[in-house]
Structures are given as C-alpha cells and as structure tokens.
N, C-alpha and C. Protein backbone atom coordinates (compact mmCIF):
# COMPACT_ATOMS: atom_id res chain seq x y z
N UNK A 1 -121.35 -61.97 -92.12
CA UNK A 1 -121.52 -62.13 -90.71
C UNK A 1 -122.98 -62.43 -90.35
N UNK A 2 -124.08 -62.19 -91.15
CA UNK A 2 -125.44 -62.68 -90.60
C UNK A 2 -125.81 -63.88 -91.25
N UNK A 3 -124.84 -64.42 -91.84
CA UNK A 3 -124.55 -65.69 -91.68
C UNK A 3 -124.32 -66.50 -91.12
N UNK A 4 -123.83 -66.29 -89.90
CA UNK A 4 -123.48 -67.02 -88.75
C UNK A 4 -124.22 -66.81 -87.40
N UNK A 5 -125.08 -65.66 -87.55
CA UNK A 5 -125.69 -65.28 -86.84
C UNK A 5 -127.57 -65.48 -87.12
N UNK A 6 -127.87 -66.52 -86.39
CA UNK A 6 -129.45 -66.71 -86.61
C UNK A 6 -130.14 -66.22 -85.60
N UNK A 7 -131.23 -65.17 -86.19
CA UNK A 7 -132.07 -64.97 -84.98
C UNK A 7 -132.75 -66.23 -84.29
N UNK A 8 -133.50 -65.83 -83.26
CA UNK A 8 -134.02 -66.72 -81.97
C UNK A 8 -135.49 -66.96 -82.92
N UNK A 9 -136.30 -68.53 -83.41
CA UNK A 9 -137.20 -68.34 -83.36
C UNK A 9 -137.88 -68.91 -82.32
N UNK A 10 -139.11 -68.54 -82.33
CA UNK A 10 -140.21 -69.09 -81.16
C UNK A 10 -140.73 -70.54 -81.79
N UNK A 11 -141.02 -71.33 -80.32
CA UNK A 11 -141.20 -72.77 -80.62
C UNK A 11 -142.77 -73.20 -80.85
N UNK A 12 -143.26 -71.92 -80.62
CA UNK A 12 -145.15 -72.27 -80.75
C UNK A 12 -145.25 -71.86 -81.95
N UNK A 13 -145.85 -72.89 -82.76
CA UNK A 13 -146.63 -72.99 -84.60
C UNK A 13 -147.34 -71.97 -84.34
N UNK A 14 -148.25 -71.35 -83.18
CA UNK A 14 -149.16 -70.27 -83.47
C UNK A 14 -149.01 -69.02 -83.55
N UNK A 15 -147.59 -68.98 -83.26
CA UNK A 15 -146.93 -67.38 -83.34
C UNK A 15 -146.24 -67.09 -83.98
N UNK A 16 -146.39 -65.77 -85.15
CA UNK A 16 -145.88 -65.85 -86.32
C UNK A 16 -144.91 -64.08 -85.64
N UNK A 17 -144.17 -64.31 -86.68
CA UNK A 17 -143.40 -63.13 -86.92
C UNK A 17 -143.10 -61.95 -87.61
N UNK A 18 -142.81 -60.89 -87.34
CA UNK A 18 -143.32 -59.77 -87.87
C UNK A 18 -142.05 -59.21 -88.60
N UNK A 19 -141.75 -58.02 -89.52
CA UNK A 19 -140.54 -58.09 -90.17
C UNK A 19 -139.65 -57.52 -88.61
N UNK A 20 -139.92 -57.30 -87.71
CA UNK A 20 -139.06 -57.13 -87.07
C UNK A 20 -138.58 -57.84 -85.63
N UNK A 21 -138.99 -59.01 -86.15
CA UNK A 21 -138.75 -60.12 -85.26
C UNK A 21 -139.26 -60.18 -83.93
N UNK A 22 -140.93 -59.28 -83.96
CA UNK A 22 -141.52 -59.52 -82.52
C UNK A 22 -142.72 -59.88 -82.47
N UNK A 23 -142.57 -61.43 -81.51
CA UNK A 23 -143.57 -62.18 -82.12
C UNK A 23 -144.97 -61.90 -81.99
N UNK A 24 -146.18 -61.98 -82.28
CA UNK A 24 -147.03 -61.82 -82.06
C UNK A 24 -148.06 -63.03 -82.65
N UNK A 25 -149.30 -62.74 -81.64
CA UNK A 25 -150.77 -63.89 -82.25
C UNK A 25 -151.53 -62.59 -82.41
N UNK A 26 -152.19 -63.22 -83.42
CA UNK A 26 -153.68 -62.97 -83.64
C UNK A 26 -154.54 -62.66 -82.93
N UNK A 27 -155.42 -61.87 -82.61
CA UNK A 27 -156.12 -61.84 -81.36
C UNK A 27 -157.80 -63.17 -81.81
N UNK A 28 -157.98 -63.80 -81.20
CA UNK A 28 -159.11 -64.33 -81.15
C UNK A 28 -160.51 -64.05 -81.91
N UNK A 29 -160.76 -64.66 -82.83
CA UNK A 29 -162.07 -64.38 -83.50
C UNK A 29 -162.91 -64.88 -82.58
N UNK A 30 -164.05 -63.92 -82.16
CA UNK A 30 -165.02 -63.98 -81.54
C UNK A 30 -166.40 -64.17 -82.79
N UNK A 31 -166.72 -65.39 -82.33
CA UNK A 31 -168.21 -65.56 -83.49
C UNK A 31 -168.90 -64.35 -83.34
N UNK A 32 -170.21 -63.94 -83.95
CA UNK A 32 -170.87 -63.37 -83.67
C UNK A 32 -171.83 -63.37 -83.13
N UNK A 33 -172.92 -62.73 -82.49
CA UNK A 33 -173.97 -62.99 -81.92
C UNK A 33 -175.23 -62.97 -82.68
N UNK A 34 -175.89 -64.40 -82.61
CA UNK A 34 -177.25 -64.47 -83.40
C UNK A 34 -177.96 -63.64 -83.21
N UNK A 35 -178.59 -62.42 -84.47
CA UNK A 35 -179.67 -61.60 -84.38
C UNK A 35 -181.34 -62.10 -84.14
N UNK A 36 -181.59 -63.05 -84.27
CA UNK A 36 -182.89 -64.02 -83.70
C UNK A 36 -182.44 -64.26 -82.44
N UNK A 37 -181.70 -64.23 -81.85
CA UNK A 37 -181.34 -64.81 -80.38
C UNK A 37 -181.97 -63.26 -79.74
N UNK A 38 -181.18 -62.50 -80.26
CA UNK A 38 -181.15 -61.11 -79.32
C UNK A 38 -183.13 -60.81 -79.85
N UNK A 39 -183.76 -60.95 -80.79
CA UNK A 39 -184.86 -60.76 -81.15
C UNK A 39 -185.70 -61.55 -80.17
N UNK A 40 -186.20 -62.75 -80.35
CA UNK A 40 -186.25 -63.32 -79.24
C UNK A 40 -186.32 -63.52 -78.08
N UNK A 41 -185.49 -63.09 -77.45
CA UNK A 41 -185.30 -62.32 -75.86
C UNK A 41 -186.41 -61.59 -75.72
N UNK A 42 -186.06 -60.50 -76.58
CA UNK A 42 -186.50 -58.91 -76.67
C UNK A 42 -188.25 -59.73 -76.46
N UNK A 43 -188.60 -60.42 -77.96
CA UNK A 43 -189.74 -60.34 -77.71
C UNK A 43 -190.64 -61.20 -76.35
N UNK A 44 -189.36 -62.59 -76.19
CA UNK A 44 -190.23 -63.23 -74.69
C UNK A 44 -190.52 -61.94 -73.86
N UNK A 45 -189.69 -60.88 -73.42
CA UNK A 45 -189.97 -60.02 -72.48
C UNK A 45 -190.98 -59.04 -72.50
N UNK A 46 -191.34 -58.63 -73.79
CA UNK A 46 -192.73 -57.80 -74.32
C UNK A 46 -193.67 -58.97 -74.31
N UNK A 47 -193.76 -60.18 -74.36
CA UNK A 47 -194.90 -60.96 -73.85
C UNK A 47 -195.48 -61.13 -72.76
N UNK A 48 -194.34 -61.15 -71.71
CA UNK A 48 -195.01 -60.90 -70.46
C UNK A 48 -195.58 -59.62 -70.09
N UNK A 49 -194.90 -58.28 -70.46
CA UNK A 49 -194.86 -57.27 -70.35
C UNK A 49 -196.63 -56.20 -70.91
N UNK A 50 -196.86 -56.46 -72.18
CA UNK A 50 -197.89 -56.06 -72.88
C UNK A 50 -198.89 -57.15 -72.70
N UNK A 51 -199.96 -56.05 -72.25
CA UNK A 51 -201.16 -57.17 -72.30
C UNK A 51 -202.07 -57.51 -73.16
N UNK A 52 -202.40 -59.24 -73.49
CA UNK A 52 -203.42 -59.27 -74.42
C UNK A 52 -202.82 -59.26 -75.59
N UNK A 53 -201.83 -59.01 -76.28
CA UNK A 53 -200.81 -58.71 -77.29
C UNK A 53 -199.66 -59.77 -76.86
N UNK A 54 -199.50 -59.90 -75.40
CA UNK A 54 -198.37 -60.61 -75.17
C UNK A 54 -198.77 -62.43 -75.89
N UNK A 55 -200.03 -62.63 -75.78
CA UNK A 55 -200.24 -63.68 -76.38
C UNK A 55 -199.53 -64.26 -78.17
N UNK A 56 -200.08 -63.36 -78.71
CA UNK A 56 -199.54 -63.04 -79.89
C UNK A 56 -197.83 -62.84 -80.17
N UNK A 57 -197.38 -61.61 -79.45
CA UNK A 57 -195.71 -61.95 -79.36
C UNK A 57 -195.04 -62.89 -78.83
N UNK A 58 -195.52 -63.76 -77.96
CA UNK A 58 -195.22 -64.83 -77.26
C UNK A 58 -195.05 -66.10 -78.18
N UNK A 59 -195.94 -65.99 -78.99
CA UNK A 59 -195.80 -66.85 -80.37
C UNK A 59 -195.12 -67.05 -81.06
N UNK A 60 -194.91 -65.60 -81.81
CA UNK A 60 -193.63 -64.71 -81.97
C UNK A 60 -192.23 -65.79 -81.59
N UNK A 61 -192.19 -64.93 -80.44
CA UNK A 61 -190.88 -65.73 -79.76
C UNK A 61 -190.69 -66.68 -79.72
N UNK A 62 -191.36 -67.40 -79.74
CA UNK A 62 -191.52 -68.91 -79.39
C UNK A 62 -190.50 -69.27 -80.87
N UNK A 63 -191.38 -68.84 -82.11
CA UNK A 63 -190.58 -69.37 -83.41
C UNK A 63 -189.56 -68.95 -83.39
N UNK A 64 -188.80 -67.83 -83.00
CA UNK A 64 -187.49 -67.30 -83.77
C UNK A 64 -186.64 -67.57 -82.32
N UNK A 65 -186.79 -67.97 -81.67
CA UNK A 65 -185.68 -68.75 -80.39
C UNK A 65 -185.48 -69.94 -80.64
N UNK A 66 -186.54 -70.52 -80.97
CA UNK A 66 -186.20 -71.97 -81.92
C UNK A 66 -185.28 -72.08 -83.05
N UNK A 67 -185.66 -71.20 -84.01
CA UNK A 67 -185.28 -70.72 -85.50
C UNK A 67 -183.65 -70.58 -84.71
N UNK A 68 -183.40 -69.47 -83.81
CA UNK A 68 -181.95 -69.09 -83.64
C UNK A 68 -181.12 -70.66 -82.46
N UNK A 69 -181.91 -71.19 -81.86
CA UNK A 69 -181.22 -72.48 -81.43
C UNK A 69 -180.57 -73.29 -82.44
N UNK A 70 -181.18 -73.23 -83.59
CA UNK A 70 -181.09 -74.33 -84.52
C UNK A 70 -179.40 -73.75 -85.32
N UNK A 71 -180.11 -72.33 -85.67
CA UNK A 71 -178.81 -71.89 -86.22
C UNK A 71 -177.68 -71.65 -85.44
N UNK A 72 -177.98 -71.28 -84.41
CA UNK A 72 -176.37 -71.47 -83.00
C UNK A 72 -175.89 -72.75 -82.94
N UNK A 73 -176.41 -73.65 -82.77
CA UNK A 73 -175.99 -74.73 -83.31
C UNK A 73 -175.36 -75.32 -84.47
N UNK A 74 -175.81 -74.65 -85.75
CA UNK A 74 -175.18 -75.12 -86.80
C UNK A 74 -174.07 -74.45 -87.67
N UNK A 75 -174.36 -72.91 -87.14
CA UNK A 75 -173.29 -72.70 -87.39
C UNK A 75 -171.98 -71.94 -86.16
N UNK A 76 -172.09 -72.09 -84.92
CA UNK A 76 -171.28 -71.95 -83.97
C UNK A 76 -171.26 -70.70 -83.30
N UNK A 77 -172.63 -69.89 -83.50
CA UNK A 77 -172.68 -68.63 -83.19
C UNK A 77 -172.94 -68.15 -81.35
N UNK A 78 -172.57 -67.29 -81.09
CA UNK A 78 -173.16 -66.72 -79.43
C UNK A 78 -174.62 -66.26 -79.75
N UNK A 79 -174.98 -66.34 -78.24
CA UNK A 79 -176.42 -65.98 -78.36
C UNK A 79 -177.58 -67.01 -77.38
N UNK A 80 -177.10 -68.17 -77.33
CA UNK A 80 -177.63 -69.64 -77.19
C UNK A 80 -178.21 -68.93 -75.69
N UNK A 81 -177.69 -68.23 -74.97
CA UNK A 81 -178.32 -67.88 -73.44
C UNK A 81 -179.24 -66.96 -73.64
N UNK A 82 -179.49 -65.58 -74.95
CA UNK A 82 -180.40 -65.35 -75.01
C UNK A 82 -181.60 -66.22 -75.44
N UNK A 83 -181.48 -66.57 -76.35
CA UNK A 83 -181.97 -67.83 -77.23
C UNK A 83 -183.14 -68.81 -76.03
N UNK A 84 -182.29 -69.33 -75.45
CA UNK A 84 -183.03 -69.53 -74.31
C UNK A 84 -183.49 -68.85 -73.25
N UNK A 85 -183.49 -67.92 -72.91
CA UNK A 85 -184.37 -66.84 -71.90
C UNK A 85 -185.42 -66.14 -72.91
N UNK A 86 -184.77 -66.25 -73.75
CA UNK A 86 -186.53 -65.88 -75.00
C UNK A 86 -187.16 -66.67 -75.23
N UNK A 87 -186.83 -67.86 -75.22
CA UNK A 87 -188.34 -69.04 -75.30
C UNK A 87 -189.19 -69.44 -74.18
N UNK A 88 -188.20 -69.23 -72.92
CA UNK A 88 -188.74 -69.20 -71.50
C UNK A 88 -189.80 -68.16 -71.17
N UNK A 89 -189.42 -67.03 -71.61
CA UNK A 89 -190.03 -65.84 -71.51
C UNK A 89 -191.07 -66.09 -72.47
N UNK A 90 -191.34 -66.38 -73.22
CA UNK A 90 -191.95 -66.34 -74.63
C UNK A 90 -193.02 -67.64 -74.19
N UNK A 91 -192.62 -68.62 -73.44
CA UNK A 91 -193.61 -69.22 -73.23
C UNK A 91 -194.60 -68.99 -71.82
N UNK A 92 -193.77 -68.38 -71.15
CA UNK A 92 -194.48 -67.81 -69.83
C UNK A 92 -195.46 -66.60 -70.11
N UNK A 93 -195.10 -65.50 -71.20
CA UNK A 93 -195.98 -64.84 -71.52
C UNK A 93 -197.19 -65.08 -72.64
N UNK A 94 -196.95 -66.48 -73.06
CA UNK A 94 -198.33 -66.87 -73.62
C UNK A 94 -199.27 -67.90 -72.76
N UNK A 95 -198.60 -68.34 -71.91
CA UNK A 95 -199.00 -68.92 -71.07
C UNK A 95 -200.05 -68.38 -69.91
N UNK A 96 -199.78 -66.95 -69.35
CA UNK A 96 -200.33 -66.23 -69.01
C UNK A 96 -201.30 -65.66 -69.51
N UNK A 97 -201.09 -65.41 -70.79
CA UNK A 97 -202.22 -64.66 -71.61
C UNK A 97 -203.52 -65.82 -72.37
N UNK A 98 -202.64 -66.61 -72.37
CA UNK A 98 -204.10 -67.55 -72.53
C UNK A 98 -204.54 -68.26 -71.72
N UNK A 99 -204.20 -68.39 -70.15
CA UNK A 99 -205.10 -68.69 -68.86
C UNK A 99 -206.28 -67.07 -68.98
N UNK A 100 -205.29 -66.10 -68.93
CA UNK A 100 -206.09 -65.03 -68.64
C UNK A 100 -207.42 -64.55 -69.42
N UNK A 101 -207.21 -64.91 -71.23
CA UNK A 101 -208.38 -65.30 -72.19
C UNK A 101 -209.29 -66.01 -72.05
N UNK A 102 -208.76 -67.32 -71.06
CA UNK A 102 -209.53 -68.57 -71.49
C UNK A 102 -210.33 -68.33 -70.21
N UNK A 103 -210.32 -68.11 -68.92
CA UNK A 103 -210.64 -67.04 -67.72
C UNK A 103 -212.11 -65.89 -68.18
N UNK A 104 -211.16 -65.41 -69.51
CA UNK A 104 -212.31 -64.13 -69.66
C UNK A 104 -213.68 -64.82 -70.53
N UNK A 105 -213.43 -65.65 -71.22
CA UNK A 105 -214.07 -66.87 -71.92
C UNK A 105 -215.20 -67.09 -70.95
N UNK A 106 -214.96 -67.78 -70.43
CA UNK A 106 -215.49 -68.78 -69.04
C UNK A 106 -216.51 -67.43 -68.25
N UNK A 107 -215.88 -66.75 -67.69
CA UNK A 107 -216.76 -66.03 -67.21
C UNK A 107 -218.11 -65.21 -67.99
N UNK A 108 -217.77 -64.73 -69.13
CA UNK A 108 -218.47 -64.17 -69.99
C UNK A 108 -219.73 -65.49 -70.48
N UNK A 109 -219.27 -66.99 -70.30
CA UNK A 109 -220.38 -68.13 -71.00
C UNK A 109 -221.04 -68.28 -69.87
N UNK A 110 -220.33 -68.23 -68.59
CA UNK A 110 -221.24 -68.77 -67.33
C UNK A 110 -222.29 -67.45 -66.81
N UNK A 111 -221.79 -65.77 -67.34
CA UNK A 111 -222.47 -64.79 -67.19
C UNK A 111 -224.13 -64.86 -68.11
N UNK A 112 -223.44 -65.46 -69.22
CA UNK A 112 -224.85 -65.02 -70.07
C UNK A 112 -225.35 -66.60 -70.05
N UNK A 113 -225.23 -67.63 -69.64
CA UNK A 113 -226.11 -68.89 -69.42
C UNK A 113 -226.85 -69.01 -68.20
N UNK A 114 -226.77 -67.16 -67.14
CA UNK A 114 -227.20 -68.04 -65.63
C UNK A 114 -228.63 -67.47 -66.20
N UNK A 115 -229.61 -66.62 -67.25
CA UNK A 115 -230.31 -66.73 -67.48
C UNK A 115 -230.97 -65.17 -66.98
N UNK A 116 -230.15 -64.17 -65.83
CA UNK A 116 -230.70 -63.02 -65.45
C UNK A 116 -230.48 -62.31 -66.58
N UNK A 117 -231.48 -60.96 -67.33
CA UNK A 117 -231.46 -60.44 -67.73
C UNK A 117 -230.08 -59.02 -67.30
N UNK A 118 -230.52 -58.97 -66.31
CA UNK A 118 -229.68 -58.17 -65.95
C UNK A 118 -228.66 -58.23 -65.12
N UNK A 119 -227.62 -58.80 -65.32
CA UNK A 119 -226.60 -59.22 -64.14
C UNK A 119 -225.61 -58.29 -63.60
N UNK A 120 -225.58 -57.18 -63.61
CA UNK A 120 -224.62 -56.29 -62.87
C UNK A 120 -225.86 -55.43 -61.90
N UNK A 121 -227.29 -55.89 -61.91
CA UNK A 121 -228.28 -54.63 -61.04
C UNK A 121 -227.59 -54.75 -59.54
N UNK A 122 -226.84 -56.00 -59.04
CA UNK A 122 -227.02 -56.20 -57.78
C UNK A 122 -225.64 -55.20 -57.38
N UNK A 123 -224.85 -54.79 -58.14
CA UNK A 123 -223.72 -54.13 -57.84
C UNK A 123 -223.47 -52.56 -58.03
C-alpha cells in the first residue's frame, strides 16, 4: 500500500527534506566581518580623539582600511561601511594633527627669527 501512495514533494530545488517529511532551508550564511575593517574604524576614531599621537594612528588607519577594502572586495566579506568610516576618520585625524604641527612649526621659526632675546617679557 505505500506503493500507491506518494508523499507530497515540494517544487523549490532549495528545500530539502528531512526523514520526516518537513521541509526545511538552510538558514543563510552570513560572511563574516573583516577584522581590519573593525580595526580601522577603531583606529580613525583614536586619531581624532588623542592628541599629537592621532597623527601617527591616523596613518595607521589609513593602511589597514585600505588593506581591508581590498580584501572585502576580494573575498566578499562585511565590514566595507566600517572600512570606510575608518579611512574618513583616519584621514581627518591626520589631517588635523598635521595642520596643528605644521602651526606649531611656524610659530616656534617666526618666534626665534623676530630676533628679541626675550619674547614672552611683554606678557
């Protein structure tokens, strides 16, 4: 008699069956998230954040948001939105820090070329 009797299958290729005939999918592989992406971030935001240092981590960031663009790209990973808010960040906090150097520069050459021995008596 279960010979004559065929169970019901389902018409979608993506749904397989279980020994007890209830169908189920797979749940969705979610890539993973690039660890340079999430690094990255982290460090654009300690560039703006720390001073004088942010120059230096800003650098930092700069390479490994690149480094993790390249690899989100090649191999299909999440991350690509940190990825980019860490190079943004990463360039705004070196950006800052070397107006603010190049600032301390400048003042310190135009201090000791005006020729007074003593330039803070008047203050």
């Amino acid at each position: 008699m279960s010979d004559l009797y065929k169970e019901p299958r389902s018409s979608d290729p993506f749904q397989e069956s279980n020994d007890y005939n209830a169908p189920f999918n797979q749940p969705p592989v979610v890539p993973p998230t690039n660890s340079k992406a999430v690094a990255s971030m982290v460090l654009g935001i300690l560039s703006v954040v720390i001073p004088y240092l942010g120059l230096i981590i800003g650098i930092v960031g700069i390479i490994l948001s690149s480094l993790s663009l390249k690899e989100i790209n090649r191999y299909g990973e999440q991350g690509r939105g940190m990825a980019i808010a860490g190079l943004v960040c990463s360039i705004i906090g070196t950006l800052i820090y070397a107006l603010i150097i190049i600032f301390l520069v400048i003042v310190v050459v135009v201090a000791a070329s005006s020729g007074d021995s003593d330039i803070f008596s008047d203050i």
